[in-house]
PDB file of N, CA and C in Angstrom:
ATOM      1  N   UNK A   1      20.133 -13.547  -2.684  1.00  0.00           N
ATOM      2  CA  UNK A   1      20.650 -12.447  -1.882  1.00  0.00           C
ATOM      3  C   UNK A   1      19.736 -12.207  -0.691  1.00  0.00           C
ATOM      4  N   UNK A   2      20.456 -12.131   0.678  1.00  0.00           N
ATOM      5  CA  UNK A   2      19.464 -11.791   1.513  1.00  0.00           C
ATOM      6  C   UNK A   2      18.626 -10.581   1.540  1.00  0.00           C
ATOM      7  N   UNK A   3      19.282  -9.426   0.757  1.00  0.00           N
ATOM      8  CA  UNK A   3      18.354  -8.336   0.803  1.00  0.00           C
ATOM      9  C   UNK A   3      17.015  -8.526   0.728  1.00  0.00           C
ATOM     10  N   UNK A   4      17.472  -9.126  -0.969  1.00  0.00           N
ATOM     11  CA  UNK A   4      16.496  -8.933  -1.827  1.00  0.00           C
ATOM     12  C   UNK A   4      15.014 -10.144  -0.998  1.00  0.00           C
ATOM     13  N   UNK A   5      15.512 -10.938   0.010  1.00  0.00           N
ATOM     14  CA  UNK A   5      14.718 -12.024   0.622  1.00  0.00           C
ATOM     15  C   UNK A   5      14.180 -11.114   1.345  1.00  0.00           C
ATOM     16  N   UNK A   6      14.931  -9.892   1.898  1.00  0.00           N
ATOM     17  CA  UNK A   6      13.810  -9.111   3.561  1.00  0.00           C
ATOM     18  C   UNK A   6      13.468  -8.412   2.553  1.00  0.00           C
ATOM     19  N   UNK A   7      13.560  -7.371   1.475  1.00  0.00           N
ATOM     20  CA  UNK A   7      12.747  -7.002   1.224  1.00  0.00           C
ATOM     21  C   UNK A   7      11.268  -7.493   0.016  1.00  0.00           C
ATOM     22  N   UNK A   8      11.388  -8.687  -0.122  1.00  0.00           N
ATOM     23  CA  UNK A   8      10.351  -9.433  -0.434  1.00  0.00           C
ATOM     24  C   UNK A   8       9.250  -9.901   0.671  1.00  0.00           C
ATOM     25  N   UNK A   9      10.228 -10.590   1.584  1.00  0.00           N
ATOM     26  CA  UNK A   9       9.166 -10.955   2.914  1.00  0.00           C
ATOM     27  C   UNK A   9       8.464  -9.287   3.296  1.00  0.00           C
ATOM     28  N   UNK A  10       9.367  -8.232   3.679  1.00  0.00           N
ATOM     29  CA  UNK A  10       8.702  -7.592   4.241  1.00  0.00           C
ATOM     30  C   UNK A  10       7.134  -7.043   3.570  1.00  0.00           C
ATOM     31  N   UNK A  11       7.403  -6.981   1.825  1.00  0.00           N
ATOM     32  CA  UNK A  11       6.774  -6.292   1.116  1.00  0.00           C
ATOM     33  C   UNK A  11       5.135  -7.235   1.413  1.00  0.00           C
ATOM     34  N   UNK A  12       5.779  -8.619   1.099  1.00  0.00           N
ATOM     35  CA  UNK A  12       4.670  -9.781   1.509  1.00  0.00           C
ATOM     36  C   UNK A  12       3.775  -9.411   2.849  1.00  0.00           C
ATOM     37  N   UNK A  13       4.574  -9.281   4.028  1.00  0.00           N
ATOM     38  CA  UNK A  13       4.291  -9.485   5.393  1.00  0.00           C
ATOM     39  C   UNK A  13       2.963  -8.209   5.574  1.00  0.00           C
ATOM     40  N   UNK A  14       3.731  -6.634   4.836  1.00  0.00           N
ATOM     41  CA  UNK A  14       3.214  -5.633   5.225  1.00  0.00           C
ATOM     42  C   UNK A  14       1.890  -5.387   4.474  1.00  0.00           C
ATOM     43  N   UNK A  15       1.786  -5.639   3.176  1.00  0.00           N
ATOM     44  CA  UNK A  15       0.818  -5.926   2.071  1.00  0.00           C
ATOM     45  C   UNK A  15      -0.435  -7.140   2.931  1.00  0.00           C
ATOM     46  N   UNK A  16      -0.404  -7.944   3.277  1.00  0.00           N
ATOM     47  CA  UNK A  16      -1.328  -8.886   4.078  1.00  0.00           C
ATOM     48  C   UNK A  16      -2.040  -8.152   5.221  1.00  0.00           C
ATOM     49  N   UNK A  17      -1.177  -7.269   5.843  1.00  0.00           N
ATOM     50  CA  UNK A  17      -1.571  -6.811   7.070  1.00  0.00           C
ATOM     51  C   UNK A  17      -2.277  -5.332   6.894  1.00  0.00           C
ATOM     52  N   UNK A  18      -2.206  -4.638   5.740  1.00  0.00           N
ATOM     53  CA  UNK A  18      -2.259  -3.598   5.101  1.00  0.00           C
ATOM     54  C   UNK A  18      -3.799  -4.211   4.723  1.00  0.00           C
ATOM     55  N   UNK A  19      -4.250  -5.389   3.769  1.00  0.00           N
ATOM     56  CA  UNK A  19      -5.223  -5.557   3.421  1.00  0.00           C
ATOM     57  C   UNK A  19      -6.046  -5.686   4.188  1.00  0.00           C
ATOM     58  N   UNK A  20      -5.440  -6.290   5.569  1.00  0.00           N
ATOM     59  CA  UNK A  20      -7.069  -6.889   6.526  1.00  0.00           C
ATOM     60  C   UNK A  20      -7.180  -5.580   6.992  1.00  0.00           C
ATOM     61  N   UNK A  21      -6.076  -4.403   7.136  1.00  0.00           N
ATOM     62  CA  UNK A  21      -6.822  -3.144   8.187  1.00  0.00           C
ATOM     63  C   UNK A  21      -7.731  -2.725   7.165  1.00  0.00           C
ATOM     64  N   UNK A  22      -7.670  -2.840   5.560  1.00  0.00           N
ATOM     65  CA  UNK A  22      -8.450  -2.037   4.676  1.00  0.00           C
ATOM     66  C   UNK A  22     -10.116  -2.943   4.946  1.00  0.00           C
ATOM     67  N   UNK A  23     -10.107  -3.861   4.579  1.00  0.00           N
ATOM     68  CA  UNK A  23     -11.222  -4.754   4.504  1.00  0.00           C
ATOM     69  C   UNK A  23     -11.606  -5.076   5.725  1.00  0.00           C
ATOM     70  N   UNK A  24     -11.190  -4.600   6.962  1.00  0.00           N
ATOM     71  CA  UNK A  24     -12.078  -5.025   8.292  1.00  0.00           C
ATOM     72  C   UNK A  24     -13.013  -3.574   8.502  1.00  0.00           C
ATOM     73  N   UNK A  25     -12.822  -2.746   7.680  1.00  0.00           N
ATOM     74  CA  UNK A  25     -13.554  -1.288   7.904  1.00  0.00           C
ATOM     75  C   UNK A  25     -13.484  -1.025   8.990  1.00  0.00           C
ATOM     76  N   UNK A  26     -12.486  -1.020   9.963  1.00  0.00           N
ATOM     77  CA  UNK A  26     -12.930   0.247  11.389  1.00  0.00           C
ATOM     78  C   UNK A  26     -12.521   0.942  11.048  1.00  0.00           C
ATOM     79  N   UNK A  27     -12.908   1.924  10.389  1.00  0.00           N
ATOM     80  CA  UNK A  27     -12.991   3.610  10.089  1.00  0.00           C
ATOM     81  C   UNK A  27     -12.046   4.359   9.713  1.00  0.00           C
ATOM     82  N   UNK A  28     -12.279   5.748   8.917  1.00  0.00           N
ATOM     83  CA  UNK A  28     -11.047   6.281   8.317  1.00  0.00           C
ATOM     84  C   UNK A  28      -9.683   6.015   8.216  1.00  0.00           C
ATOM     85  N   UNK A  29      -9.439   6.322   9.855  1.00  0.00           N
ATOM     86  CA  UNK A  29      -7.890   6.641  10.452  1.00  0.00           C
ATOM     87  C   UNK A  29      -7.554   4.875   9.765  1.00  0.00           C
ATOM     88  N   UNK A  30      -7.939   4.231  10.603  1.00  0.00           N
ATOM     89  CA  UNK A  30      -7.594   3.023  10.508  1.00  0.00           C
ATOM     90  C   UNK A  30      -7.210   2.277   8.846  1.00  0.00           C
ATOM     91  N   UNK A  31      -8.200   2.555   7.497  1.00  0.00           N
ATOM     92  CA  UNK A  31      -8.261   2.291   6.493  1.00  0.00           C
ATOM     93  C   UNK A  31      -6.661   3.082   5.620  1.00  0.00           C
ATOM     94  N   UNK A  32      -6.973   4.375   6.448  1.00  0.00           N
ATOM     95  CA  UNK A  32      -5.715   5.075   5.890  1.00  0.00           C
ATOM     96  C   UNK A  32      -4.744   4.562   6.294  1.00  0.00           C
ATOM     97  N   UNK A  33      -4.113   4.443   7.264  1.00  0.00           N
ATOM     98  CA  UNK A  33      -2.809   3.940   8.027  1.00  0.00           C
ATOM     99  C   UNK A  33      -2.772   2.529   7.304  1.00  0.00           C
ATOM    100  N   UNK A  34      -3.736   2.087   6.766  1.00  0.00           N
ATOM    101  CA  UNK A  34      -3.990   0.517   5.941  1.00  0.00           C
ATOM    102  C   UNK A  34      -3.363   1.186   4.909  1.00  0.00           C
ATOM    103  N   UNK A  35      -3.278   1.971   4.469  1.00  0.00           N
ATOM    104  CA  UNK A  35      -2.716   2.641   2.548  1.00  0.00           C
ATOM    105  C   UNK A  35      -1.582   3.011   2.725  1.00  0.00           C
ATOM    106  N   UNK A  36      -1.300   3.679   3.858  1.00  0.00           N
ATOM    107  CA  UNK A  36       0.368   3.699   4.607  1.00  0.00           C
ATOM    108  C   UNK A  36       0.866   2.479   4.326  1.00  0.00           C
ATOM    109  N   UNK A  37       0.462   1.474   5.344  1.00  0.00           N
ATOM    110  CA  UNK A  37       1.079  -0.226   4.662  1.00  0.00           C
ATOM    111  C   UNK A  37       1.507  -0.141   3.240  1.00  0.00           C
ATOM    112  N   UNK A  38       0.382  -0.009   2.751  1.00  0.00           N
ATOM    113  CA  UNK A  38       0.220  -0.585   1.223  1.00  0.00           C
ATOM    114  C   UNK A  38       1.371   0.588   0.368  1.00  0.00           C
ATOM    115  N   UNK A  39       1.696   1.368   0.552  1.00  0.00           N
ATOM    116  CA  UNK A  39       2.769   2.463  -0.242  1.00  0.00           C
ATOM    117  C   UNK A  39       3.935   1.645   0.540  1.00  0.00           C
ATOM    118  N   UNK A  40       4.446   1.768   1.802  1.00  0.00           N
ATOM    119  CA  UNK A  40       5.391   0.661   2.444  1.00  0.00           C
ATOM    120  C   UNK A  40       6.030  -0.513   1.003  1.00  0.00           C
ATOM    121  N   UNK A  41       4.664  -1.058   1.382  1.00  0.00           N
ATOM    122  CA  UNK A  41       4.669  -2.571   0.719  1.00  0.00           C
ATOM    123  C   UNK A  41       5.202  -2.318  -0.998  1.00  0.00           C
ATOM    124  N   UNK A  42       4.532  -1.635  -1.168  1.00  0.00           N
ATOM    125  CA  UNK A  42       4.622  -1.347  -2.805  1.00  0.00           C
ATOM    126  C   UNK A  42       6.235  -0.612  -2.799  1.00  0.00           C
ATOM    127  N   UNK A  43       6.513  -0.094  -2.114  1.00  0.00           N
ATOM    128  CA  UNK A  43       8.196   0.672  -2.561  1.00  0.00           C
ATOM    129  C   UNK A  43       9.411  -0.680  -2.420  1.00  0.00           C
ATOM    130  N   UNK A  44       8.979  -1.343  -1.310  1.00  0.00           N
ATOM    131  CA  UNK A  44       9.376  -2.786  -0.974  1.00  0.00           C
ATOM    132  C   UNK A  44       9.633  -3.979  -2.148  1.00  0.00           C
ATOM    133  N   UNK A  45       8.310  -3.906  -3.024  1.00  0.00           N
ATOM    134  CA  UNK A  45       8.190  -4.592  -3.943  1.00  0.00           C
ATOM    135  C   UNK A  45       8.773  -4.412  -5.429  1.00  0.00           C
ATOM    136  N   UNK A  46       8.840  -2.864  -5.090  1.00  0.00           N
ATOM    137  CA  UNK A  46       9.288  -1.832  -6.646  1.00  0.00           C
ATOM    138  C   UNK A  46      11.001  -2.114  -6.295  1.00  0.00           C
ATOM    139  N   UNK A  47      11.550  -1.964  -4.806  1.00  0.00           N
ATOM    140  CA  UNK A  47      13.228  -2.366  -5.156  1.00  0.00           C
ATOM    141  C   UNK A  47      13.371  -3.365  -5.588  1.00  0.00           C
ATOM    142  N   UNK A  48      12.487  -4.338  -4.916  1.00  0.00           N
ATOM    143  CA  UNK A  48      12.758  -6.193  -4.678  1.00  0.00           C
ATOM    144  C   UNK A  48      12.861  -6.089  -6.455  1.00  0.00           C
ATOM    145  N   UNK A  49      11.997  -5.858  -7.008  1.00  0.00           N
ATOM    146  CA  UNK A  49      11.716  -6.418  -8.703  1.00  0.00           C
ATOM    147  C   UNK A  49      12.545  -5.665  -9.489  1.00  0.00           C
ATOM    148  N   UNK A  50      13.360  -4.419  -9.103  1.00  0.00           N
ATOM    149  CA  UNK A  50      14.492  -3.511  -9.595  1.00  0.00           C
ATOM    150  C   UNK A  50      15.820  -4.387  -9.699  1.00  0.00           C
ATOM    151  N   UNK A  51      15.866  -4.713  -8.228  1.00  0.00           N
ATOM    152  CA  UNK A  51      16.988  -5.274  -7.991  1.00  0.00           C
ATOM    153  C   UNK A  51      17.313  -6.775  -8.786  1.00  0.00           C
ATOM    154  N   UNK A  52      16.408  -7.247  -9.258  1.00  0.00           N
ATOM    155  CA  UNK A  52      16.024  -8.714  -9.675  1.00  0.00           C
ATOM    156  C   UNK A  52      15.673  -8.581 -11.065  1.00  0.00           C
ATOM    157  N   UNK A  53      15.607  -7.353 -11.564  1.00  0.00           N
ATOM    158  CA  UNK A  53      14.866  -7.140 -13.390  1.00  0.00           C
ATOM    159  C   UNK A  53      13.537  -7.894 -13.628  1.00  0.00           C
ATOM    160  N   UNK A  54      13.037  -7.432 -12.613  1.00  0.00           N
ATOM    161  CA  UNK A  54      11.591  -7.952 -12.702  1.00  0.00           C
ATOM    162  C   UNK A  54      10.917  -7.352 -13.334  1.00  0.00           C
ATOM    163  N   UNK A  55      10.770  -7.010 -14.287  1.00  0.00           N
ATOM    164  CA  UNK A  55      10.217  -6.089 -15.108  1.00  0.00           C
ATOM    165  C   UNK A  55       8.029  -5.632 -14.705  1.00  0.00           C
ATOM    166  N   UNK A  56       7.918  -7.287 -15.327  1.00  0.00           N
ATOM    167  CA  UNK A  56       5.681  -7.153 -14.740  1.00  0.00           C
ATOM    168  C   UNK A  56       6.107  -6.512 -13.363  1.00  0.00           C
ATOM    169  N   UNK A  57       6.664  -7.031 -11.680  1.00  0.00           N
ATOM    170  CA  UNK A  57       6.528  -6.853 -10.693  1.00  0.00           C
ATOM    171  C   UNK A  57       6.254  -5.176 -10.859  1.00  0.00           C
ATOM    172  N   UNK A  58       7.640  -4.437 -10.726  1.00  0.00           N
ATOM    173  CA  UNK A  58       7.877  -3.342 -10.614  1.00  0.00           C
ATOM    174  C   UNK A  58       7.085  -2.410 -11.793  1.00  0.00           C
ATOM    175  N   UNK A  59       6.432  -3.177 -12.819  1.00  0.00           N
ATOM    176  CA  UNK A  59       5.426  -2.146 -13.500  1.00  0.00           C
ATOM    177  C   UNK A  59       4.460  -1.945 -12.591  1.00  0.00           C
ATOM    178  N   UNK A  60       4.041  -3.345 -11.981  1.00  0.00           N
ATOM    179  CA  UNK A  60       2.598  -3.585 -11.381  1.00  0.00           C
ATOM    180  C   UNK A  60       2.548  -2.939 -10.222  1.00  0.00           C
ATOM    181  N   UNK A  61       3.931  -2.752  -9.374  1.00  0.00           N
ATOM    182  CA  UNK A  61       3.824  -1.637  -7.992  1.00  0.00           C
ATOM    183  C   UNK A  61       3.962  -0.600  -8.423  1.00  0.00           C
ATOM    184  N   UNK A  62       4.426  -0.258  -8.887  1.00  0.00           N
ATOM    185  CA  UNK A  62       4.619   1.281  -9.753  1.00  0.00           C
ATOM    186  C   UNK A  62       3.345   1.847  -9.839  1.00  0.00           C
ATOM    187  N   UNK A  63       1.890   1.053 -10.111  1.00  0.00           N
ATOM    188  CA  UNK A  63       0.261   0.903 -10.104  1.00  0.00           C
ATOM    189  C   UNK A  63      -0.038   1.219  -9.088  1.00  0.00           C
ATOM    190  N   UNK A  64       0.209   0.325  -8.357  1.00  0.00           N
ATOM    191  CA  UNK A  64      -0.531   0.079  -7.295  1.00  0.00           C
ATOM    192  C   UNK A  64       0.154   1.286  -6.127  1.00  0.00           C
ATOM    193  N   UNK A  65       1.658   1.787  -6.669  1.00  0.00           N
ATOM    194  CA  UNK A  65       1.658   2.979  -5.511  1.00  0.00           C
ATOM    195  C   UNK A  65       1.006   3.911  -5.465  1.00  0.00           C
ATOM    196  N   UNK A  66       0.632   4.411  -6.901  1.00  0.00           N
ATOM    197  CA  UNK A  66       0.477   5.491  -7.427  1.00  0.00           C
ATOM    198  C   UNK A  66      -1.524   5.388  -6.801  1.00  0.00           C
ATOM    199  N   UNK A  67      -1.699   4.183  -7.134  1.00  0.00           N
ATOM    200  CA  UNK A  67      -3.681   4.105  -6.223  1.00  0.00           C
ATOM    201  C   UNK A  67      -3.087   3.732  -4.790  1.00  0.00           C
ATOM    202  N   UNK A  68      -2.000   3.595  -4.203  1.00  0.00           N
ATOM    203  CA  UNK A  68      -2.136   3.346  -2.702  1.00  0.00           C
ATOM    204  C   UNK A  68      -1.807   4.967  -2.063  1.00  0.00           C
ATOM    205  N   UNK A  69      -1.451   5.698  -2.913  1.00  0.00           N
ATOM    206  CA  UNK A  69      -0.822   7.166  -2.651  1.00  0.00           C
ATOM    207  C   UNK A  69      -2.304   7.512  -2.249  1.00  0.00           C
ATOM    208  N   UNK A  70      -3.352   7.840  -3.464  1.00  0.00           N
ATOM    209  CA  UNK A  70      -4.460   8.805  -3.888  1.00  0.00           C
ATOM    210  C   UNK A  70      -5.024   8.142  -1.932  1.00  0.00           C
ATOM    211  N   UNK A  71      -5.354   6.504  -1.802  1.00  0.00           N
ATOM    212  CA  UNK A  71      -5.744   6.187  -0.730  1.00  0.00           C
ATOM    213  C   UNK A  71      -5.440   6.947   0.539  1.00  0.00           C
ATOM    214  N   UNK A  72      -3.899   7.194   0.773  1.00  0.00           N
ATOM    215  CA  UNK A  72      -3.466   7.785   1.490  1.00  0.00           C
ATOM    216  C   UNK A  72      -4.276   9.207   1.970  1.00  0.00           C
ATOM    217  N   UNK A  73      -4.438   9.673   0.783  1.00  0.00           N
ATOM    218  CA  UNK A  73      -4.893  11.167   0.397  1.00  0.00           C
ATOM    219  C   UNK A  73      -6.118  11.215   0.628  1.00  0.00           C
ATOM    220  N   UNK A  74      -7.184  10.304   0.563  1.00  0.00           N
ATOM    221  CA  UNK A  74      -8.660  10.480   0.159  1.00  0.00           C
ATOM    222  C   UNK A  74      -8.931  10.116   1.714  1.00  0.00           C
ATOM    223  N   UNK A  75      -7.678   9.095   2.330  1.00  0.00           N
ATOM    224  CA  UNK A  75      -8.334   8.568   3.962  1.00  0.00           C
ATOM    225  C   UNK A  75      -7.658   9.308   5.287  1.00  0.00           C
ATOM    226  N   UNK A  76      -6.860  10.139   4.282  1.00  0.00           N
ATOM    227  CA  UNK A  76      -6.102  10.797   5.753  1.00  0.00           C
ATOM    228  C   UNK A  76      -5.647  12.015   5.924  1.00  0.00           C
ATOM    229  N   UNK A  77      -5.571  12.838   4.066  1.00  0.00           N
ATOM    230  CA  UNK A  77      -5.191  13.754   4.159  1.00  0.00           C
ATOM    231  C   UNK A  77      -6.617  14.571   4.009  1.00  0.00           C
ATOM    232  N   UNK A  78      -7.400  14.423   2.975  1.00  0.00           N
ATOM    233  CA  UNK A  78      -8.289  15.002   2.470  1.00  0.00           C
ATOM    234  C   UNK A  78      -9.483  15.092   3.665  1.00  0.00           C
ATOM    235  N   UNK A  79     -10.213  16.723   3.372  1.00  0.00           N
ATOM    236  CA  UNK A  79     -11.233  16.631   4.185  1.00  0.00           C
ATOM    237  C   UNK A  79     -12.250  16.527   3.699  1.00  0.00           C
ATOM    238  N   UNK A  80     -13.302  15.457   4.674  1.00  0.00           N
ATOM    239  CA  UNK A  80     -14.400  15.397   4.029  1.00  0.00           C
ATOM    240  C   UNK A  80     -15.504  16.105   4.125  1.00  0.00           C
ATOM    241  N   UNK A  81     -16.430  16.669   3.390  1.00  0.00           N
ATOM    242  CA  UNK A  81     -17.383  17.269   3.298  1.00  0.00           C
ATOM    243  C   UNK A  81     -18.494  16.587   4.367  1.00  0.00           C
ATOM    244  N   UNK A  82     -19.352  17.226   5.196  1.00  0.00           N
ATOM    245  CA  UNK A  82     -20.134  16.411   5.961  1.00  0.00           C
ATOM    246  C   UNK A  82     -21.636  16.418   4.756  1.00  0.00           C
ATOM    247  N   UNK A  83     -21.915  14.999   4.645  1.00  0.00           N
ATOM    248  CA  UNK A  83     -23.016  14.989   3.674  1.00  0.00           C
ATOM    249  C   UNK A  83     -24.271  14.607   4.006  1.00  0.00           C
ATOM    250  N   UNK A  84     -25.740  14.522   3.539  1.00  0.00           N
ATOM    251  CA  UNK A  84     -26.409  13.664   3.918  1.00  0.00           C
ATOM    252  C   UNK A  84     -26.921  12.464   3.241  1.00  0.00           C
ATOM    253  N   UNK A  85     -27.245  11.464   4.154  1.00  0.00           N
ATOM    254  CA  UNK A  85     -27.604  10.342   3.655  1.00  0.00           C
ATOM    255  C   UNK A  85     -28.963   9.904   3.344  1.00  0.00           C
ATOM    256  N   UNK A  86     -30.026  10.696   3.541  1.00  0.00           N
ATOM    257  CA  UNK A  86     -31.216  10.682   3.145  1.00  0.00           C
ATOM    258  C   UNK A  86     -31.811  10.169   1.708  1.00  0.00           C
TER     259      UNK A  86
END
């Protein structure tokens, strides 16, 4: 089914691009909008494996939304305390 093909590629495409903004560290905004991807990617992946009775897939995004959410929260919503590093 073609759906189920765009929303696999996309889940693929956005998840890759989601990881390098996380792991290149330029800073908050940037890491967060990386966890944006990654919830994207993961709802992407949770139809794709619905639609298909993928049962592992859609357990395993079901995971990974629920830690790409908190990301969301900890890099974009939440404020941070100014601390020291001493």
């Amino acid at each position: 089914m073609i759906l189920i093909d765009i929303l696999k590629w996309s889940a693929s495409i956005s998840g890759i691009i989601a990881c390098l903004m996380v792991s290149l560290d330029l800073g908050r905004r940037i890491i967060g909008w990386g966890f944006v991807l990654f919830v994207g990617s993961s709802i992407c992946w949770i139809t794709g494996a619905l639609m298909t009775k993928d049962e592992p897939l859609w357990t395993q995004n079901m995971v990974l939304f629920g830690i790409n959410c908190f990301g969301v929260y900890r890099y974009l919503i939440r404020k941070r305390k100014p601390r020291d590093d001493d």
